[in-house]
C-alpha atoms as a PDB file:
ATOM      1  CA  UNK A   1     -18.339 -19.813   5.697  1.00  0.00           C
ATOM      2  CA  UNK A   2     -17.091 -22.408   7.688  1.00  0.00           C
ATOM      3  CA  UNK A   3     -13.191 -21.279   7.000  1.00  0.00           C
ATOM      4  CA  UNK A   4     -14.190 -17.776   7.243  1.00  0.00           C
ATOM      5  CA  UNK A   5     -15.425 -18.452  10.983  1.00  0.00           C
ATOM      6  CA  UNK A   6     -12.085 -20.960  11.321  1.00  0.00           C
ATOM      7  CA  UNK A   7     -10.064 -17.643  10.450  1.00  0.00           C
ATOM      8  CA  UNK A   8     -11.556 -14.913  12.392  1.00  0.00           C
ATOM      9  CA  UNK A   9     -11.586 -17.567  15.639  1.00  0.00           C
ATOM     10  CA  UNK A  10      -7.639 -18.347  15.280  1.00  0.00           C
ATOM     11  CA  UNK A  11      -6.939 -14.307  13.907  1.00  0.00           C
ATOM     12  CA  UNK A  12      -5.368 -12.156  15.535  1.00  0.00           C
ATOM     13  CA  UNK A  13      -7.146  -9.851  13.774  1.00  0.00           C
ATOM     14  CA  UNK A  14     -11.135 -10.881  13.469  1.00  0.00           C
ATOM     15  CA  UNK A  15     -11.861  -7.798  11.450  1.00  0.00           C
ATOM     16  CA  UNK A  16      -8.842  -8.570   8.768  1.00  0.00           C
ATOM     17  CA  UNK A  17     -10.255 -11.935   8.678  1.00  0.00           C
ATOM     18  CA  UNK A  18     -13.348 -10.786   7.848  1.00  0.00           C
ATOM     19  CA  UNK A  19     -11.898  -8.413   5.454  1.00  0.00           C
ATOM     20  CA  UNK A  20     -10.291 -11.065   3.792  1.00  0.00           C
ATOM     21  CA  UNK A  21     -13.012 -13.388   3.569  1.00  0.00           C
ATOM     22  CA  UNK A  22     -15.738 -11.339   1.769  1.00  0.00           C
ATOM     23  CA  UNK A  23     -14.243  -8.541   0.408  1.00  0.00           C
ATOM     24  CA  UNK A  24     -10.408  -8.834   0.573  1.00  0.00           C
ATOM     25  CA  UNK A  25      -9.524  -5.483  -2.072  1.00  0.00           C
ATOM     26  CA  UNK A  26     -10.639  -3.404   0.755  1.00  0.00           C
ATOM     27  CA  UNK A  27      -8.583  -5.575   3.545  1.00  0.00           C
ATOM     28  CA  UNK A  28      -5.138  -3.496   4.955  1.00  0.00           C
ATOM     29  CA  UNK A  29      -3.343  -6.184   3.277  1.00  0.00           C
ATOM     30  CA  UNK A  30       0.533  -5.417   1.653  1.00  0.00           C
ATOM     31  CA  UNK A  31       0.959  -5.438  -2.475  1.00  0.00           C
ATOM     32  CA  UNK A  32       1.803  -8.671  -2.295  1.00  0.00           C
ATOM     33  CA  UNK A  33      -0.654 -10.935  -0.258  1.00  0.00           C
ATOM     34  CA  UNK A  34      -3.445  -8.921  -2.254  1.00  0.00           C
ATOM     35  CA  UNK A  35      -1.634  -9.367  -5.007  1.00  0.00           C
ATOM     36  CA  UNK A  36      -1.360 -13.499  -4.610  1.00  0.00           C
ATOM     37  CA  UNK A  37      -5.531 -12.852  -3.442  1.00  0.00           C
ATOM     38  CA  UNK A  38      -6.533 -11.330  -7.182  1.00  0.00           C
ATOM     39  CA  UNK A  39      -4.599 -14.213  -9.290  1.00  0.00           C
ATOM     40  CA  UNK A  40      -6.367 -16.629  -6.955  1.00  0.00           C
ATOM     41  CA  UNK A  41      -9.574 -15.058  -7.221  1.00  0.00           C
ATOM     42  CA  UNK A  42      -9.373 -15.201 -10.933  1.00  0.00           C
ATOM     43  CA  UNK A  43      -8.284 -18.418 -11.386  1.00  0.00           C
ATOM     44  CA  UNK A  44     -11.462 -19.586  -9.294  1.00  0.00           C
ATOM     45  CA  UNK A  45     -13.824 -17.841 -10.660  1.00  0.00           C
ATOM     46  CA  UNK A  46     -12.630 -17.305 -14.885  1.00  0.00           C
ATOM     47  CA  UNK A  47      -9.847 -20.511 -15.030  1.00  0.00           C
ATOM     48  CA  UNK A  48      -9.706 -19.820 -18.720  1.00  0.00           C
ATOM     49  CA  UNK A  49      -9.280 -16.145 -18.643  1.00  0.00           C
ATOM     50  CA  UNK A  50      -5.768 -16.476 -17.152  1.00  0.00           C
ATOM     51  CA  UNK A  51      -3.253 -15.130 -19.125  1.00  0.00           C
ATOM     52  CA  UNK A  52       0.942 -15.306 -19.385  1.00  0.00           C
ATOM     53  CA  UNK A  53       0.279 -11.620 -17.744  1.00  0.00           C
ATOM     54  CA  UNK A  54      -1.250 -13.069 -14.085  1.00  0.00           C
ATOM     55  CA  UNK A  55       2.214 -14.996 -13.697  1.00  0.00           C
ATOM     56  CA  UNK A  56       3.901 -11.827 -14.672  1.00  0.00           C
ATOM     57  CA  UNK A  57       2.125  -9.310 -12.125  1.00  0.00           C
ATOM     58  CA  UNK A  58       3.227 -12.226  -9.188  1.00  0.00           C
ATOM     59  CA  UNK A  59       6.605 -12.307 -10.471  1.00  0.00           C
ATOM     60  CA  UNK A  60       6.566  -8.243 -10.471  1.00  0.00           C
ATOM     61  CA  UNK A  61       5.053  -8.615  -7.039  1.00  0.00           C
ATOM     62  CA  UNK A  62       8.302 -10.568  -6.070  1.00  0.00           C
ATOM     63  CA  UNK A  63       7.135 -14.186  -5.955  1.00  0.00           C
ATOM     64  CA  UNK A  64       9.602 -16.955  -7.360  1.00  0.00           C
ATOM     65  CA  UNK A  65       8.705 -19.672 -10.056  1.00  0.00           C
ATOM     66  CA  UNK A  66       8.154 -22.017  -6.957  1.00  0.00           C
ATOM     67  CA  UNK A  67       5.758 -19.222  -4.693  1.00  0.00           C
ATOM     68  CA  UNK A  68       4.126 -18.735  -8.016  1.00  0.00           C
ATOM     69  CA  UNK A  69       3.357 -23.126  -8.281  1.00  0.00           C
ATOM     70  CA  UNK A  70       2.453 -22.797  -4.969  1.00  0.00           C
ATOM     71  CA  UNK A  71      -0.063 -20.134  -5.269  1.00  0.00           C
ATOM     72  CA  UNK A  72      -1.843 -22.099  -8.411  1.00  0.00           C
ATOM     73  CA  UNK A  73      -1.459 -25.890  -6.543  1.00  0.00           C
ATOM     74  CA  UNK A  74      -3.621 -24.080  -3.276  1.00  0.00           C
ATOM     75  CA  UNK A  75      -6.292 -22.352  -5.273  1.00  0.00           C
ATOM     76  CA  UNK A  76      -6.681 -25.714  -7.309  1.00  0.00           C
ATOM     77  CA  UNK A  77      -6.710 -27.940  -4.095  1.00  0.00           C
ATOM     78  CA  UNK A  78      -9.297 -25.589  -2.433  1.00  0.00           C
ATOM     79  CA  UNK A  79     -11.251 -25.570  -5.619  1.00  0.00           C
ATOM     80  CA  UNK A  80     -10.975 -29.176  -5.777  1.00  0.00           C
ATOM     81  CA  UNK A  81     -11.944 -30.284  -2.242  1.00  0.00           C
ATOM     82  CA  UNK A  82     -14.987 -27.486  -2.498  1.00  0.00           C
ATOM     83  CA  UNK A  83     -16.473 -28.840  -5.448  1.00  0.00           C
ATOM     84  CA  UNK A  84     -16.124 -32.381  -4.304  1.00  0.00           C
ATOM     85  CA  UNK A  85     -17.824 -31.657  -1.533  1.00  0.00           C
ATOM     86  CA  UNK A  86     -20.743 -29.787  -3.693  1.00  0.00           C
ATOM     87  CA  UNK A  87     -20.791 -33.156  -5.640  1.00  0.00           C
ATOM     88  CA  UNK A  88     -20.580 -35.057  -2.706  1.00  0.00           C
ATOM     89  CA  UNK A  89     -23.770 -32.835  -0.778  1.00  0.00           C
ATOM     90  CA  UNK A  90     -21.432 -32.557   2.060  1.00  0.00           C
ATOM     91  CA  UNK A  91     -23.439 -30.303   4.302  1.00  0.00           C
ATOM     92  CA  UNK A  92     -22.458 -27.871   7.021  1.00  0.00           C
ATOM     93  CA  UNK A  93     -22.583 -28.977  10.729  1.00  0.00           C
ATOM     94  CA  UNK A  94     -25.960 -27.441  12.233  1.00  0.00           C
ATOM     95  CA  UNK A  95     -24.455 -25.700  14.717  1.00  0.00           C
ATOM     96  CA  UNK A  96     -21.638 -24.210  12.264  1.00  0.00           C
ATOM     97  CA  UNK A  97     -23.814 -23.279   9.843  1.00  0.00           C
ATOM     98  CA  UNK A  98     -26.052 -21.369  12.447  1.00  0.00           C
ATOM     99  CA  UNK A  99     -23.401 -19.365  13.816  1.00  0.00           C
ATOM    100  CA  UNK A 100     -22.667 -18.227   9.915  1.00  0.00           C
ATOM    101  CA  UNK A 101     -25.984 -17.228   9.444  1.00  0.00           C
ATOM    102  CA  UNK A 102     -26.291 -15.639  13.161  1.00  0.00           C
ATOM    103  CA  UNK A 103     -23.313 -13.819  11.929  1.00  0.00           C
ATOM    104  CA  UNK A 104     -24.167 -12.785   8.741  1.00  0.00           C
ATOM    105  CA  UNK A 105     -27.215 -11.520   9.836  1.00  0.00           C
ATOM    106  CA  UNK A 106     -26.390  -9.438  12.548  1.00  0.00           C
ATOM    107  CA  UNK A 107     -22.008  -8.095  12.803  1.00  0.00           C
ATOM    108  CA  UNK A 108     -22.158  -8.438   9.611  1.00  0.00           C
ATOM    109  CA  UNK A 109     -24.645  -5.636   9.144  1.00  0.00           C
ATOM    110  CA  UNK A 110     -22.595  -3.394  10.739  1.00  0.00           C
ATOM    111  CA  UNK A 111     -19.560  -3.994   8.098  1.00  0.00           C
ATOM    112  CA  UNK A 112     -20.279  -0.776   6.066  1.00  0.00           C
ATOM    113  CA  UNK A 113     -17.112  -2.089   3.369  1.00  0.00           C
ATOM    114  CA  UNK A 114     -18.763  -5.960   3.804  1.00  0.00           C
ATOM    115  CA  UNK A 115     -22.765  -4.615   2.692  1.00  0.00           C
ATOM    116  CA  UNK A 116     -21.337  -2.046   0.071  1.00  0.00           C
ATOM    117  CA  UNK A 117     -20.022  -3.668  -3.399  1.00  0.00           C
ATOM    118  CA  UNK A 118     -17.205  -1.450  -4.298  1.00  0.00           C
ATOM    119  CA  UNK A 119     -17.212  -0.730  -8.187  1.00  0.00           C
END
């Protein structure tokens, strides 16, 4: 939550952010950056379900060999410094975790695409 709240505060585009934080297939986003947004979704959440085929679809999607690293070295770093944290029992500021929930519980309600799973 915290980078969520990090990226609709520095967006130009609070809604996008938003978009992009909770439910990013239904974000205005080009081929590409939702393309880069699937493979890294994957990798997070079924590492061993990538296949030869998720390079592929970046490569279609007009990412070189060295986009492509990049992509993979971010998700992992992310990954990495979140569950280190979780290990760790790093816990949210007070005040930043407040402002999530305050959030969650009210704008957020209003998000028709943010309350709706999309099947």
């Amino acid at each position: 939550m915290a980078h969520g709240a990090l990226l609709r505060q520095h967006s130009d585009d609070p809604e996008l952010a938003s978009h992009v934080m909770h439910y990013f297939s239904q974000a205005d986003l080009d081929p590409q950056t939702k393309g880069i947004l699937v493979y890294a979704a994957k990798l997070t959440k079924n590492p061993t379900s990538m296949e030869k085929s998720d390079v592929e679809r970046l490569r279609q999607l007009g990412l070189t060999d060295e986009q492509i690293l990049s992509v993979v070295l971010i998700t992992c770093n992310f990954n990495f410094m979140t569950r280190l944290a979780d290990g760790l029992g790093v816990e949210v500021d007070d005040g930043r975790q407040e402002a999530a929930e305050r959030w969650l519980k009210g704008p957020a309600l209003e998000q028709n695409w943010l309350m709706k799973a999309k099947a």
